[in-house]
N, C-alpha and C. Protein backbone atom coordinates (compact mmCIF):
# COMPACT_ATOMS: atom_id res chain seq x y z
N UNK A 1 -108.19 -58.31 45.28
CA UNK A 1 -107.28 -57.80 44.24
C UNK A 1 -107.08 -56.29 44.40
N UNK A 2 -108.58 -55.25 44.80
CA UNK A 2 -107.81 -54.05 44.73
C UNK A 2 -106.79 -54.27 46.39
N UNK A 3 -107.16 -54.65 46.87
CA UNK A 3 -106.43 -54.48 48.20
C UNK A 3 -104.81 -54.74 47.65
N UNK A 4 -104.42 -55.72 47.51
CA UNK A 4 -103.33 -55.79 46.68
C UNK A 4 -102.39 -54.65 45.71
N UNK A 5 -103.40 -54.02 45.17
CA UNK A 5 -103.31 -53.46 44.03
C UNK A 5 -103.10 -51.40 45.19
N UNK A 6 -103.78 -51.40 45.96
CA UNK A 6 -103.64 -50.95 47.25
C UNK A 6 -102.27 -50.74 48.08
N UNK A 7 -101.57 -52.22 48.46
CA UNK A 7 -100.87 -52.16 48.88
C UNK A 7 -99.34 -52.21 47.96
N UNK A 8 -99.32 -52.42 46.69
CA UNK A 8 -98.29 -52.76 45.82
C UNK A 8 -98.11 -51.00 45.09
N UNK A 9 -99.31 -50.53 45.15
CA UNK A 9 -99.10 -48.91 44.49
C UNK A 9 -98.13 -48.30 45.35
N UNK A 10 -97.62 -47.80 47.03
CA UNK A 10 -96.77 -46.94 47.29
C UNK A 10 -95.40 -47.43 47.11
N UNK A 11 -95.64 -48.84 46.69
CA UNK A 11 -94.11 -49.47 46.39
C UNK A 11 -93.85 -49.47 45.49
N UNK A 12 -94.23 -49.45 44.08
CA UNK A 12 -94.30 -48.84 42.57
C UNK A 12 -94.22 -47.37 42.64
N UNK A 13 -95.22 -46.72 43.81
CA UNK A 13 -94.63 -44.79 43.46
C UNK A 13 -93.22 -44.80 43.57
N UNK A 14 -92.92 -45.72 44.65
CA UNK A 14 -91.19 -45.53 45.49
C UNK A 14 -90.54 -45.76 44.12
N UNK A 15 -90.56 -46.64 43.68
CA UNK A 15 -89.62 -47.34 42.59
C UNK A 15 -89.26 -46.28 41.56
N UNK A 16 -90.33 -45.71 41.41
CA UNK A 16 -90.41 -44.49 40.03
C UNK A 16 -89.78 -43.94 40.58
N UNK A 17 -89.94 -43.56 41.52
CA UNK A 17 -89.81 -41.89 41.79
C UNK A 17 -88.12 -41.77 42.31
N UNK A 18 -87.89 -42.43 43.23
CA UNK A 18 -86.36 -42.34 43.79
C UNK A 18 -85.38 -43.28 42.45
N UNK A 19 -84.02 -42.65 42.53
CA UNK A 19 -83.38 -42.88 41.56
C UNK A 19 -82.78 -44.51 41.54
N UNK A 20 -82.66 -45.07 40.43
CA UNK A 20 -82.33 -46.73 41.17
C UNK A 20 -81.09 -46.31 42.22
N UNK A 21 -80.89 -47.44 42.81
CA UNK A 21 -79.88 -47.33 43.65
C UNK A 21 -78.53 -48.79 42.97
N UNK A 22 -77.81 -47.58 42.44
CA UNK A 22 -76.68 -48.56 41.88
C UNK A 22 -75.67 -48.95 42.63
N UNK A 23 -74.80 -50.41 42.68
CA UNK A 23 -73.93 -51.13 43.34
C UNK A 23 -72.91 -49.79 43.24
N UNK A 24 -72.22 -49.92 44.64
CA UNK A 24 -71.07 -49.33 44.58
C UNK A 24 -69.56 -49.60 43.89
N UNK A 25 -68.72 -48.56 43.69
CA UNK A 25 -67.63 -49.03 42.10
C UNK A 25 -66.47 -49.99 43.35
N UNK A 26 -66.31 -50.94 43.02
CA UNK A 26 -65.86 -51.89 43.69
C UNK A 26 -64.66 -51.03 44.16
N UNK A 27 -63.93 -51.66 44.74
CA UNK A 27 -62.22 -51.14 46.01
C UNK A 27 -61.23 -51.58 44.47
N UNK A 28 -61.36 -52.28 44.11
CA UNK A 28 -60.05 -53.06 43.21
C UNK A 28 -60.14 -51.99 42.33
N UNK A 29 -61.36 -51.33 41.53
CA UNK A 29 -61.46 -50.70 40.48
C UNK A 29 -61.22 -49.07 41.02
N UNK A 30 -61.44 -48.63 42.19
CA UNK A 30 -61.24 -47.30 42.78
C UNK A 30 -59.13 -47.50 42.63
N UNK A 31 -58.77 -48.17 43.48
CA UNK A 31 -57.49 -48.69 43.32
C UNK A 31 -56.98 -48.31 41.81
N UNK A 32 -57.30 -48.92 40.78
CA UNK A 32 -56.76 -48.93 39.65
C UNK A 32 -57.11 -47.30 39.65
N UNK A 33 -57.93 -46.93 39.56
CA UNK A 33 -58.26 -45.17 39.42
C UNK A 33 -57.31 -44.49 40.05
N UNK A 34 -57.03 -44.65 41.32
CA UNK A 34 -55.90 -43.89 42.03
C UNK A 34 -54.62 -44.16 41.03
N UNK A 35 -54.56 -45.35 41.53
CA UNK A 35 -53.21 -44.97 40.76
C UNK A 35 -52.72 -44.73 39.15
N UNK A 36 -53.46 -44.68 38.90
CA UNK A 36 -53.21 -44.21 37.50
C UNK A 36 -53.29 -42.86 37.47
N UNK A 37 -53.64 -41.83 38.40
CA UNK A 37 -53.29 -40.73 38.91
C UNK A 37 -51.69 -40.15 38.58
N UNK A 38 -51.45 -39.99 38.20
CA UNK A 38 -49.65 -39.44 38.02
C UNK A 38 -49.61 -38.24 38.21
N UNK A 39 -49.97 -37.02 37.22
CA UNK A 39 -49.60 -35.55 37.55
C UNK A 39 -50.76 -34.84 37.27
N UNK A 40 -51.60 -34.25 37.51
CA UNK A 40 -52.61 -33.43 37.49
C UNK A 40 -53.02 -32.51 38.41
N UNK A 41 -53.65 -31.46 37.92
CA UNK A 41 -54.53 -30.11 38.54
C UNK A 41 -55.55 -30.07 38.75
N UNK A 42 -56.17 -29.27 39.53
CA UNK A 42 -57.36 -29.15 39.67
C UNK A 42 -57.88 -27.94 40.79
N UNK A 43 -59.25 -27.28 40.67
CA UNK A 43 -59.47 -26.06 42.35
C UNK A 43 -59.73 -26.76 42.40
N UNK A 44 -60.11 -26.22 43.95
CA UNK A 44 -60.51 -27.28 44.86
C UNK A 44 -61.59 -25.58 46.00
N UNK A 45 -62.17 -26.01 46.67
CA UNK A 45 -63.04 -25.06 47.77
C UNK A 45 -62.99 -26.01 48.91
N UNK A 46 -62.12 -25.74 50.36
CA UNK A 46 -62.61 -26.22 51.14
C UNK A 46 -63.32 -25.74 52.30
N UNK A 47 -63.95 -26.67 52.81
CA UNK A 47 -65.10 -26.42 54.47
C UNK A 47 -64.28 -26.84 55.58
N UNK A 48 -63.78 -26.02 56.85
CA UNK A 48 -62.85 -26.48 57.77
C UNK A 48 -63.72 -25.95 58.84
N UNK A 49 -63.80 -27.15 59.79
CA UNK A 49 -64.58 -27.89 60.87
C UNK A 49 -64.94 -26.66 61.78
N UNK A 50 -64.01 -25.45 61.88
CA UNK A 50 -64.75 -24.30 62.50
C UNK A 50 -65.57 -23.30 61.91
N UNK A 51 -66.18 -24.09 60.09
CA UNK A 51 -67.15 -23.11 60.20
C UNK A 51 -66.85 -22.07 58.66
N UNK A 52 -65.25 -21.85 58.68
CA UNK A 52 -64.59 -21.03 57.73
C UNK A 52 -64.18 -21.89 56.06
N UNK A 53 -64.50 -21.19 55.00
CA UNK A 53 -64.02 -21.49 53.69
C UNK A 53 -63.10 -21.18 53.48
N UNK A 54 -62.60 -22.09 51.95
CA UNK A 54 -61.20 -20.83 51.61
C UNK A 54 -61.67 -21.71 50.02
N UNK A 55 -61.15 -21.52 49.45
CA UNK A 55 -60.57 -22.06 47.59
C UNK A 55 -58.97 -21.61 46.78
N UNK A 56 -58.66 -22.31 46.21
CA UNK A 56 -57.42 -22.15 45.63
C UNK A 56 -57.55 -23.23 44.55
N UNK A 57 -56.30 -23.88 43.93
CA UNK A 57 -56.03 -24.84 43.16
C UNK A 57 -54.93 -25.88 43.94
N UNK A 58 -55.46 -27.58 43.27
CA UNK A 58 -54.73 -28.63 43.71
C UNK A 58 -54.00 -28.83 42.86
N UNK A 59 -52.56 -28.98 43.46
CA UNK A 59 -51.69 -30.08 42.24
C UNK A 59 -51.31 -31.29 43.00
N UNK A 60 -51.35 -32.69 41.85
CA UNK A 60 -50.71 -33.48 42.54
C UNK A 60 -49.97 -34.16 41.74
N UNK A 61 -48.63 -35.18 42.11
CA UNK A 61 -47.71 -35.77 41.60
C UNK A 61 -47.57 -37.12 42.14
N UNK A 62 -48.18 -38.04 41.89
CA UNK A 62 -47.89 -39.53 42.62
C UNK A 62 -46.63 -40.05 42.29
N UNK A 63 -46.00 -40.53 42.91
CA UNK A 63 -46.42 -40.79 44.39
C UNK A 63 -45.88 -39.91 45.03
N UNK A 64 -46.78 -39.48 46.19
CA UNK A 64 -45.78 -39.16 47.37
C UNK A 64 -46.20 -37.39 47.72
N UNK A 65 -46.77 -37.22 46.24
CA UNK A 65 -46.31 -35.07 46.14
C UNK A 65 -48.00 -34.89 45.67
N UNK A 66 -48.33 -33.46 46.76
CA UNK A 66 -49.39 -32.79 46.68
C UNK A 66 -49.08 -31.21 47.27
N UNK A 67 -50.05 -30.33 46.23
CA UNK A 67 -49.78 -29.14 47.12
C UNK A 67 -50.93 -28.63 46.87
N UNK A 68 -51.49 -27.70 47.67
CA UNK A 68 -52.81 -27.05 47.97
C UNK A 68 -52.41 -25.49 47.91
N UNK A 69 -52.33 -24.63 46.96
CA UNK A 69 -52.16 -23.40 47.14
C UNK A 69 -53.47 -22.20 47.25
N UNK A 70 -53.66 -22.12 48.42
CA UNK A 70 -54.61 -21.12 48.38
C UNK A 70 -55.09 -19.60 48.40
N UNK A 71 -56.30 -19.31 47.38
CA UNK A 71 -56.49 -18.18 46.89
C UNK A 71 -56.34 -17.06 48.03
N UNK A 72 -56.09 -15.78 47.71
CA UNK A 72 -55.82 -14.32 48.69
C UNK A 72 -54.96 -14.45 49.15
N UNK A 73 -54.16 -15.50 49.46
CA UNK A 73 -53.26 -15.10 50.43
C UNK A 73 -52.11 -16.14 50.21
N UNK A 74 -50.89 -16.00 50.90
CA UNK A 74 -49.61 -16.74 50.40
C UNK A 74 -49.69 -18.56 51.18
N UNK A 75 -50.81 -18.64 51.98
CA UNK A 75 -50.64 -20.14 52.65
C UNK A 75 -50.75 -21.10 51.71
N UNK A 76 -49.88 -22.09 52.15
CA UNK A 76 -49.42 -23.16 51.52
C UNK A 76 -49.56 -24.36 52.06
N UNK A 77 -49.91 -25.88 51.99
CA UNK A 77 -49.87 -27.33 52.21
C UNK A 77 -49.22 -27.71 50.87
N UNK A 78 -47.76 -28.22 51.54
CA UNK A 78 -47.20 -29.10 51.04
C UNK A 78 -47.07 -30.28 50.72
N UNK A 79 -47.22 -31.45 50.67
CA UNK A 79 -46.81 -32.39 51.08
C UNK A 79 -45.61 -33.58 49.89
N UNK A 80 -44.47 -33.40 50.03
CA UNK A 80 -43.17 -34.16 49.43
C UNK A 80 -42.04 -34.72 50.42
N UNK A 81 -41.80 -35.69 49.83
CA UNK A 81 -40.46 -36.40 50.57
C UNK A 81 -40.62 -36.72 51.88
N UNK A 82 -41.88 -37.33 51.98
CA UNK A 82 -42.56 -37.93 53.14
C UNK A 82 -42.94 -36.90 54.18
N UNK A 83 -43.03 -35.89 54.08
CA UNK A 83 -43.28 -35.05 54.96
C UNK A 83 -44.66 -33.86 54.22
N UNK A 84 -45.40 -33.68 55.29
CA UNK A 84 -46.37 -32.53 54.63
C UNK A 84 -46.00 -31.42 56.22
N UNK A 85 -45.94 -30.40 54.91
CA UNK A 85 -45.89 -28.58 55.71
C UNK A 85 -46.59 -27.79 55.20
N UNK A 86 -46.72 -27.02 56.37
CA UNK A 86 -47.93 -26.17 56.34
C UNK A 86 -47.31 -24.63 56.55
N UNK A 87 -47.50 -23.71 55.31
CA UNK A 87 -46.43 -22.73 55.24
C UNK A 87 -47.76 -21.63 55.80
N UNK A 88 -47.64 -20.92 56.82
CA UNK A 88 -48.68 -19.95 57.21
C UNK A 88 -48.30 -18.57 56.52
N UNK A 89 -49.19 -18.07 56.15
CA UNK A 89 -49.07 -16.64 55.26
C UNK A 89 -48.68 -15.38 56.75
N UNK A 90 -49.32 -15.79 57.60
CA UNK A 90 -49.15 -14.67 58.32
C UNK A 90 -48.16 -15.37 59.35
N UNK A 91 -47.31 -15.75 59.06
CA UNK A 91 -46.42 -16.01 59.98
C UNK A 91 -44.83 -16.27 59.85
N UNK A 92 -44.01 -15.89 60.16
CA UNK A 92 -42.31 -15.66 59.82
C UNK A 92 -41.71 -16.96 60.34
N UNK A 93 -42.27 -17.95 60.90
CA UNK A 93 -42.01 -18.95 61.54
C UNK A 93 -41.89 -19.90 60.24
N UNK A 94 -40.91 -20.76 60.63
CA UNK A 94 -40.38 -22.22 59.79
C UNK A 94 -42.07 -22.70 59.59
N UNK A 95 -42.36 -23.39 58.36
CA UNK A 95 -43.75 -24.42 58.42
C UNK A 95 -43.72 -25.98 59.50
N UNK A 96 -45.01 -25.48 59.85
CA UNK A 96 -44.80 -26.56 60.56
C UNK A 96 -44.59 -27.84 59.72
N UNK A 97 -44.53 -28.77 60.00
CA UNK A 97 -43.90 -30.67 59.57
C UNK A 97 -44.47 -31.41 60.04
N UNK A 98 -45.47 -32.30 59.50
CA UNK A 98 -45.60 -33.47 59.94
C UNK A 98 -45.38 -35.06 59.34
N UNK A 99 -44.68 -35.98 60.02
CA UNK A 99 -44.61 -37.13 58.72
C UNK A 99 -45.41 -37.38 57.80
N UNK A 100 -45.99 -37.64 56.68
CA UNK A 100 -47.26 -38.08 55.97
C UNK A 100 -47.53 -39.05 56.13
N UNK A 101 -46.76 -39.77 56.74
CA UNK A 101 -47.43 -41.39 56.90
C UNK A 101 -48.30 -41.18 58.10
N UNK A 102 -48.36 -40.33 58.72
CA UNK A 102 -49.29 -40.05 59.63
C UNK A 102 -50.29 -39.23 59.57
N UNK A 103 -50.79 -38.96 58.49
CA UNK A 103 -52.17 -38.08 58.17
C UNK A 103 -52.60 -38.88 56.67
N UNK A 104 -54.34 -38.65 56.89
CA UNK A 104 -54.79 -39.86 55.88
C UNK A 104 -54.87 -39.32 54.45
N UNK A 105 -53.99 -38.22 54.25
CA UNK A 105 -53.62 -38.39 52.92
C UNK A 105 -52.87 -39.25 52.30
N UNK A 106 -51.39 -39.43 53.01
CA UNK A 106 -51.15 -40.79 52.66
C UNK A 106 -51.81 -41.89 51.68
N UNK A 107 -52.32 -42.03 52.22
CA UNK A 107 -53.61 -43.72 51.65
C UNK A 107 -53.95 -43.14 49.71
N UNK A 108 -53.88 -42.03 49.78
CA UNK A 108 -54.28 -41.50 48.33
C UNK A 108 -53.14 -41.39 47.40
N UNK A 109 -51.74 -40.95 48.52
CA UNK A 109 -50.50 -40.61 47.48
C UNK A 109 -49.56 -41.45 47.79
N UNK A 110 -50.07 -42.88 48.17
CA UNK A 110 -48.91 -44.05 48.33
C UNK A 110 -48.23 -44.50 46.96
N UNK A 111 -47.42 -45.10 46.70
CA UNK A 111 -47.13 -45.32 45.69
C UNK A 111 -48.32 -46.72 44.88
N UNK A 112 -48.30 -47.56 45.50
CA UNK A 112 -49.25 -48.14 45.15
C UNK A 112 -50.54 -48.66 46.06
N UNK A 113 -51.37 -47.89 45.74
CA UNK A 113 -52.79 -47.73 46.36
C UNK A 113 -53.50 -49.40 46.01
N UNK A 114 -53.69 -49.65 47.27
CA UNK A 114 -54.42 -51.00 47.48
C UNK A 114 -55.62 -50.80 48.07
N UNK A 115 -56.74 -50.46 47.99
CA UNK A 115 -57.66 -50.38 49.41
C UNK A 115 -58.64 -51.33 49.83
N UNK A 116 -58.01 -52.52 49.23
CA UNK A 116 -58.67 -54.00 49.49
C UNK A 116 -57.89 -54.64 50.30
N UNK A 117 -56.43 -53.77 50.69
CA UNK A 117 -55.90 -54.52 51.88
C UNK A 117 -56.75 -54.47 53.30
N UNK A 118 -56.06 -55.44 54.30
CA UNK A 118 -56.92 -55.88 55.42
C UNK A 118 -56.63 -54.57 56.01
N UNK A 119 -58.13 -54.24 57.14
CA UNK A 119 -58.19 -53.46 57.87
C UNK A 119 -58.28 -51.70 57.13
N UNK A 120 -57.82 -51.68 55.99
CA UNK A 120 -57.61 -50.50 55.88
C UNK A 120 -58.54 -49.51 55.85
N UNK A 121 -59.79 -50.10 54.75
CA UNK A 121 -61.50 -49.73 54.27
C UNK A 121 -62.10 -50.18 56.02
N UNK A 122 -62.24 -49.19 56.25
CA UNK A 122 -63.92 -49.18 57.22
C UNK A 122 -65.28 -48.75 56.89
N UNK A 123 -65.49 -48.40 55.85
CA UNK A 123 -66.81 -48.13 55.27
C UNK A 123 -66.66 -48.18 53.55
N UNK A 124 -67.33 -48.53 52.84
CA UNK A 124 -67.74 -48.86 51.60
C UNK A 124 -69.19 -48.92 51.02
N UNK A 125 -69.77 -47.63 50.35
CA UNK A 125 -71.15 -47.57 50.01
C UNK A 125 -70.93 -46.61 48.97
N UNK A 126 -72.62 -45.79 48.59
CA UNK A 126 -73.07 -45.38 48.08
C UNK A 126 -74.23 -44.21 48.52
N UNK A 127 -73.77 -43.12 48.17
CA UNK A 127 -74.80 -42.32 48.52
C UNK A 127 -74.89 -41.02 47.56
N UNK A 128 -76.04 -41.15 47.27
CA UNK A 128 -76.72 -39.76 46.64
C UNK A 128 -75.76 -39.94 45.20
N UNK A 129 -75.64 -41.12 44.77
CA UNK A 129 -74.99 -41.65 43.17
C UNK A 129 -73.55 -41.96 42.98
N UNK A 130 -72.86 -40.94 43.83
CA UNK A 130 -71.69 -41.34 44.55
C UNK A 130 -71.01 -42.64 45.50
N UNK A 131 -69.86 -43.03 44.69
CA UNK A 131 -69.42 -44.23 45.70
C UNK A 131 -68.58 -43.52 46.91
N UNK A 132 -68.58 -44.13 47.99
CA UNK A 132 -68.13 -43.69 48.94
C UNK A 132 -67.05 -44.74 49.91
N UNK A 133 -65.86 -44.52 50.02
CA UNK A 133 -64.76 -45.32 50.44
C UNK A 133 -64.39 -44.52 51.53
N UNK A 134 -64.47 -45.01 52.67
CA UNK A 134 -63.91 -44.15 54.40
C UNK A 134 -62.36 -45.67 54.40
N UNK A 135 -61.48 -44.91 54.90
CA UNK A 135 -60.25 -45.62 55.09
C UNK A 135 -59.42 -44.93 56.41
N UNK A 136 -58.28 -45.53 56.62
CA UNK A 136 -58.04 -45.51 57.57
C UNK A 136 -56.48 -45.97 57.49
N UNK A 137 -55.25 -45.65 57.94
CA UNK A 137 -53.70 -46.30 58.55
C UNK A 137 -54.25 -47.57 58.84
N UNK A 138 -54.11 -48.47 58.94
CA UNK A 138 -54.22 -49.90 59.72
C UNK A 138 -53.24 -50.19 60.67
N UNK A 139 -51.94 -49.12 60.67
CA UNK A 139 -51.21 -49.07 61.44
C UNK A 139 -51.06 -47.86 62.56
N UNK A 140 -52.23 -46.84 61.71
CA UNK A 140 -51.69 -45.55 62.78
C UNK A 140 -54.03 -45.25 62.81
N UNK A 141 -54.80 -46.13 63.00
CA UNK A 141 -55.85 -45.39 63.22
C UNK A 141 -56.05 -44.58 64.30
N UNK A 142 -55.49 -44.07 64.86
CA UNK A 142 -55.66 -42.86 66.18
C UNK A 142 -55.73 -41.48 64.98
N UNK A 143 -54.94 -41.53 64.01
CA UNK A 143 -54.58 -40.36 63.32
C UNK A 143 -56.23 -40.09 62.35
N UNK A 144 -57.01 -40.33 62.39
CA UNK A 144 -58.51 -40.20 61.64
C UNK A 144 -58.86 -41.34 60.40
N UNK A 145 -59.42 -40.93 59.67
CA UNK A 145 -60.22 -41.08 58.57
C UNK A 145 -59.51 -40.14 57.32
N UNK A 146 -60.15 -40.82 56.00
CA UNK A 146 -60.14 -39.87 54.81
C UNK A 146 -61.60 -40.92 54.27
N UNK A 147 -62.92 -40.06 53.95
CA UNK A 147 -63.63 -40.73 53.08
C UNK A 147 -63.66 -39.86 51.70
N UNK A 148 -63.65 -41.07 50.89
CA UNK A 148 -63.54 -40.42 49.42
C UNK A 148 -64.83 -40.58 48.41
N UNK A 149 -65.16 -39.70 47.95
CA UNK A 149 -66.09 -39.81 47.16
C UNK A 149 -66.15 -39.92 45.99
N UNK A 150 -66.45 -40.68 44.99
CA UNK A 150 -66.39 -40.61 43.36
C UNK A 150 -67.59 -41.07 42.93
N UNK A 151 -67.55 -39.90 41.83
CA UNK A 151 -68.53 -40.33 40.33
C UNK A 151 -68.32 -41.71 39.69
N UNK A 152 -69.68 -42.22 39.04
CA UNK A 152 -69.04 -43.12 38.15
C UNK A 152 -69.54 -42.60 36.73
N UNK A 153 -68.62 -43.21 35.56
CA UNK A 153 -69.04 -43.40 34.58
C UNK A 153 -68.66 -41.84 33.52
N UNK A 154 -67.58 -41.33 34.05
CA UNK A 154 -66.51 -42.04 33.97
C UNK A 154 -66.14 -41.88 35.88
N UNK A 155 -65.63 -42.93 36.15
CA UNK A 155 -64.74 -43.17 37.51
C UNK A 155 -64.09 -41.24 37.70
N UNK A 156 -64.35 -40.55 38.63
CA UNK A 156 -63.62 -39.79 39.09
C UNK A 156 -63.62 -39.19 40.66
N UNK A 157 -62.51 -38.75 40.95
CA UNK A 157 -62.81 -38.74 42.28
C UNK A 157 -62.90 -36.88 42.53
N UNK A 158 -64.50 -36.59 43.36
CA UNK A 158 -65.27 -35.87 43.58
C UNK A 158 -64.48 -34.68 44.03
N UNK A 159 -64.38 -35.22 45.58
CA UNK A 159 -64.40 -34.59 47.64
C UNK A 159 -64.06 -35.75 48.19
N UNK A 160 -63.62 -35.20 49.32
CA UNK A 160 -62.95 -35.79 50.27
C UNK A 160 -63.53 -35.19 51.70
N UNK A 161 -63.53 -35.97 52.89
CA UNK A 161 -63.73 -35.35 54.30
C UNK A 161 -62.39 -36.41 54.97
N UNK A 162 -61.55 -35.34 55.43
CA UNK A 162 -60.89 -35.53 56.68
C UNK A 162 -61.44 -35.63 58.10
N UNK A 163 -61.35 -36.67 58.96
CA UNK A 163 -61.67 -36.65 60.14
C UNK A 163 -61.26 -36.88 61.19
N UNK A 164 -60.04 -35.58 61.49
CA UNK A 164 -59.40 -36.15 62.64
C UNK A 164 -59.19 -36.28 63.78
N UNK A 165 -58.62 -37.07 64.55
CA UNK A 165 -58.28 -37.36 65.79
C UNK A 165 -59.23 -37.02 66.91
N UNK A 166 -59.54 -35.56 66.39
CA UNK A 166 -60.44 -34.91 67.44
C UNK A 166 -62.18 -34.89 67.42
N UNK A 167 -61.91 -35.48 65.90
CA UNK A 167 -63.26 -35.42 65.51
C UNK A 167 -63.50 -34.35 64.49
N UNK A 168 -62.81 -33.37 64.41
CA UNK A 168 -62.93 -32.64 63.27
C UNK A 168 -62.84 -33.12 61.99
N UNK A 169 -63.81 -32.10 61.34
CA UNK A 169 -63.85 -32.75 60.14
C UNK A 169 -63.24 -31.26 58.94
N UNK A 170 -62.87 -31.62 58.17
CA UNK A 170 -62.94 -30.75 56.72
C UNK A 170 -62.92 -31.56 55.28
N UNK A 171 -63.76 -30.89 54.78
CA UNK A 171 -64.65 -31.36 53.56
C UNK A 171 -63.55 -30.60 52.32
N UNK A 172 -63.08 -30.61 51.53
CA UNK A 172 -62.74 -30.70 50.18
C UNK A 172 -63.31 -31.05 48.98
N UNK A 173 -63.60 -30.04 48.50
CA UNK A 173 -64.62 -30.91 46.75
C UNK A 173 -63.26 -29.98 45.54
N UNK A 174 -63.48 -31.04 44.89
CA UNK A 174 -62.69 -31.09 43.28
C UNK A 174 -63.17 -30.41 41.88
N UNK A 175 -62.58 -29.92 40.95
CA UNK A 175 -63.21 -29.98 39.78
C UNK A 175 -62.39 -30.97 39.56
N UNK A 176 -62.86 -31.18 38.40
CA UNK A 176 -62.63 -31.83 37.31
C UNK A 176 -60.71 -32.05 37.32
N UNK A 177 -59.87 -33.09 37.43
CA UNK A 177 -58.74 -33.09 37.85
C UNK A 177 -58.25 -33.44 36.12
N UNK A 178 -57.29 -32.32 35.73
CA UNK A 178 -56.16 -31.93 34.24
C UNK A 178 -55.42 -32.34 34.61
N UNK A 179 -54.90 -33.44 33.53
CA UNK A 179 -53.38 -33.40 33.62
C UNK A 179 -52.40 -32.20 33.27
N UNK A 180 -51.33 -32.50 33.98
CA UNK A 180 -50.73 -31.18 33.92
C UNK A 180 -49.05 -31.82 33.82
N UNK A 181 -47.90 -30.98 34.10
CA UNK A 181 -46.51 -31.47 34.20
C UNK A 181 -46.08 -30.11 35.33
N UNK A 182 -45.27 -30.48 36.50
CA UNK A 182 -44.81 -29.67 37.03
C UNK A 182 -43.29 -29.75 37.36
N UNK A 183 -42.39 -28.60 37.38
CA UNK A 183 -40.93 -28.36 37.47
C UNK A 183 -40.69 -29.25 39.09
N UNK A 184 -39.97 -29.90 39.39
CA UNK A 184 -39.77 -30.41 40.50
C UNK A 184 -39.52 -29.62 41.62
N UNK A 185 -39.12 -27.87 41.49
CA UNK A 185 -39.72 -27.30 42.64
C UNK A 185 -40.68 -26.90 43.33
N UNK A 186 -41.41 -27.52 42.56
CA UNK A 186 -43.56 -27.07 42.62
C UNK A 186 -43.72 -28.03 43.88
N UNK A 187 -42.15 -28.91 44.06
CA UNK A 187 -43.23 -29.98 45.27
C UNK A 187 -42.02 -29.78 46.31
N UNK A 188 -41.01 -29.22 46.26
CA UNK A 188 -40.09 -28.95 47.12
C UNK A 188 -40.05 -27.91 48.30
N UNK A 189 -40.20 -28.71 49.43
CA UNK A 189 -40.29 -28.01 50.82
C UNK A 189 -39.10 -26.97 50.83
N UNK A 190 -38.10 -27.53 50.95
CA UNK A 190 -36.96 -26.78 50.73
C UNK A 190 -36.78 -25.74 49.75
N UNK A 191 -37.22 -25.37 48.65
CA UNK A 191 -37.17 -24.49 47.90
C UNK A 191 -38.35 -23.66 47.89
N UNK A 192 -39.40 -24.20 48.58
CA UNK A 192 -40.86 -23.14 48.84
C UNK A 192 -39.80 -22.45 50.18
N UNK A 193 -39.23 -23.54 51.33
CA UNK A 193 -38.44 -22.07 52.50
C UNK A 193 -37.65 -21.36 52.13
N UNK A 194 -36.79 -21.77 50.44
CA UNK A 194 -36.01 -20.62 50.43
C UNK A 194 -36.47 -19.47 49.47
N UNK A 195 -37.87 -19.52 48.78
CA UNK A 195 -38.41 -18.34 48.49
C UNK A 195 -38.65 -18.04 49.42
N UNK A 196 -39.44 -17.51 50.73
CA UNK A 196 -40.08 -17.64 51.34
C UNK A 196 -39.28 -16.61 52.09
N UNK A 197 -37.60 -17.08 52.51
CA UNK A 197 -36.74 -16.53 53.53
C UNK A 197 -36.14 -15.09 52.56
């Protein structure tokens, strides 16, 4: 009996001591969370894969519209009307363009967010209390990853890590995301180039 009593004690310390480990918030119920997303704010601080920070504030507008304006300086990420641009502060040059259906933001500002469709989820867990959803294009995976992280209770979504193509990664964390209302040039490419010019 003590032997028992021996071997059952470091598995009772474990139990106490580490936090339970709760089921992850299912795909159907992350889904309903996204999209019920419509217009809101939020900073944001991000970590980019060489090393360097920055912080500013997020807005976003589902479907389709996000913009990242960041602090000190005039750079800009757009992304409206299927296209995301990238307005460089130190540079006189047009922003660059890329389709959005080809970068894994997409998957967050579709119009209707499914992530129980086939192929799309490649990872689904839990870590450190956080649920954790890694996804993917099912049509374009060469273009990376987006894993997303959320709180539960209430459901919100954290940070994000981009991981692309090359393997790079950049990390994004959230406050707390306000609803907000924005003028329809807050998401307009075309009217950010003609302040701009």
């Amino acid at each position: 009996m003590k032997t028992l009593r021996i071997l059952l004690a470091p598995a009772l310390w474990l139990a106490l001591a580490l936090p339970s480990l709760a089921a992850p918030v299912s795909l159907a119920e992350i889904s309903r969370y996204l999209n019920s997303i419509t217009s809101a704010s939020t900073e944001f601080t991000q970590q980019n894969a060489d090393g360097s920070s920055s912080a500013g504030r997020l807005l976003i507008h589902r479907p389709g519209r996000m913009r990242f304006e960041y602090a000190g300086d005039d750079t800009l990420v757009l992304a409206s009307g299927g296209q995301v641009a990238i307005f460089d502060a130190k540079s006189n040059l047009p922003p660059e363009q890329y389709p959005l259906s080809r970068t894994p933001l997409n998957l967050i500002l579709a119009r209707n967010v499914d992530l129980t469709r086939a192929q799309m989820v490649v990872g689904h867990g839990e870590t450190q209390g956080m649920t954790t959803v890694t996804a993917q294009d099912p049509e374009h995976p060469e273009i990376g990853t987006i894993t997303l992280y959320f709180s539960p209770a209430p459901l919100q979504l954290r940070q994000w890590v981009v991981t692309d193509e090359t393997g790079g990664q950049t990390l994004v964390r959230l406050g707390a995301l306000q609803p907000g209302e924005f003028p329809p040039s807050t998401f307009s490419i075309d009217s950010e180039m003609g302040r701009r010019d």
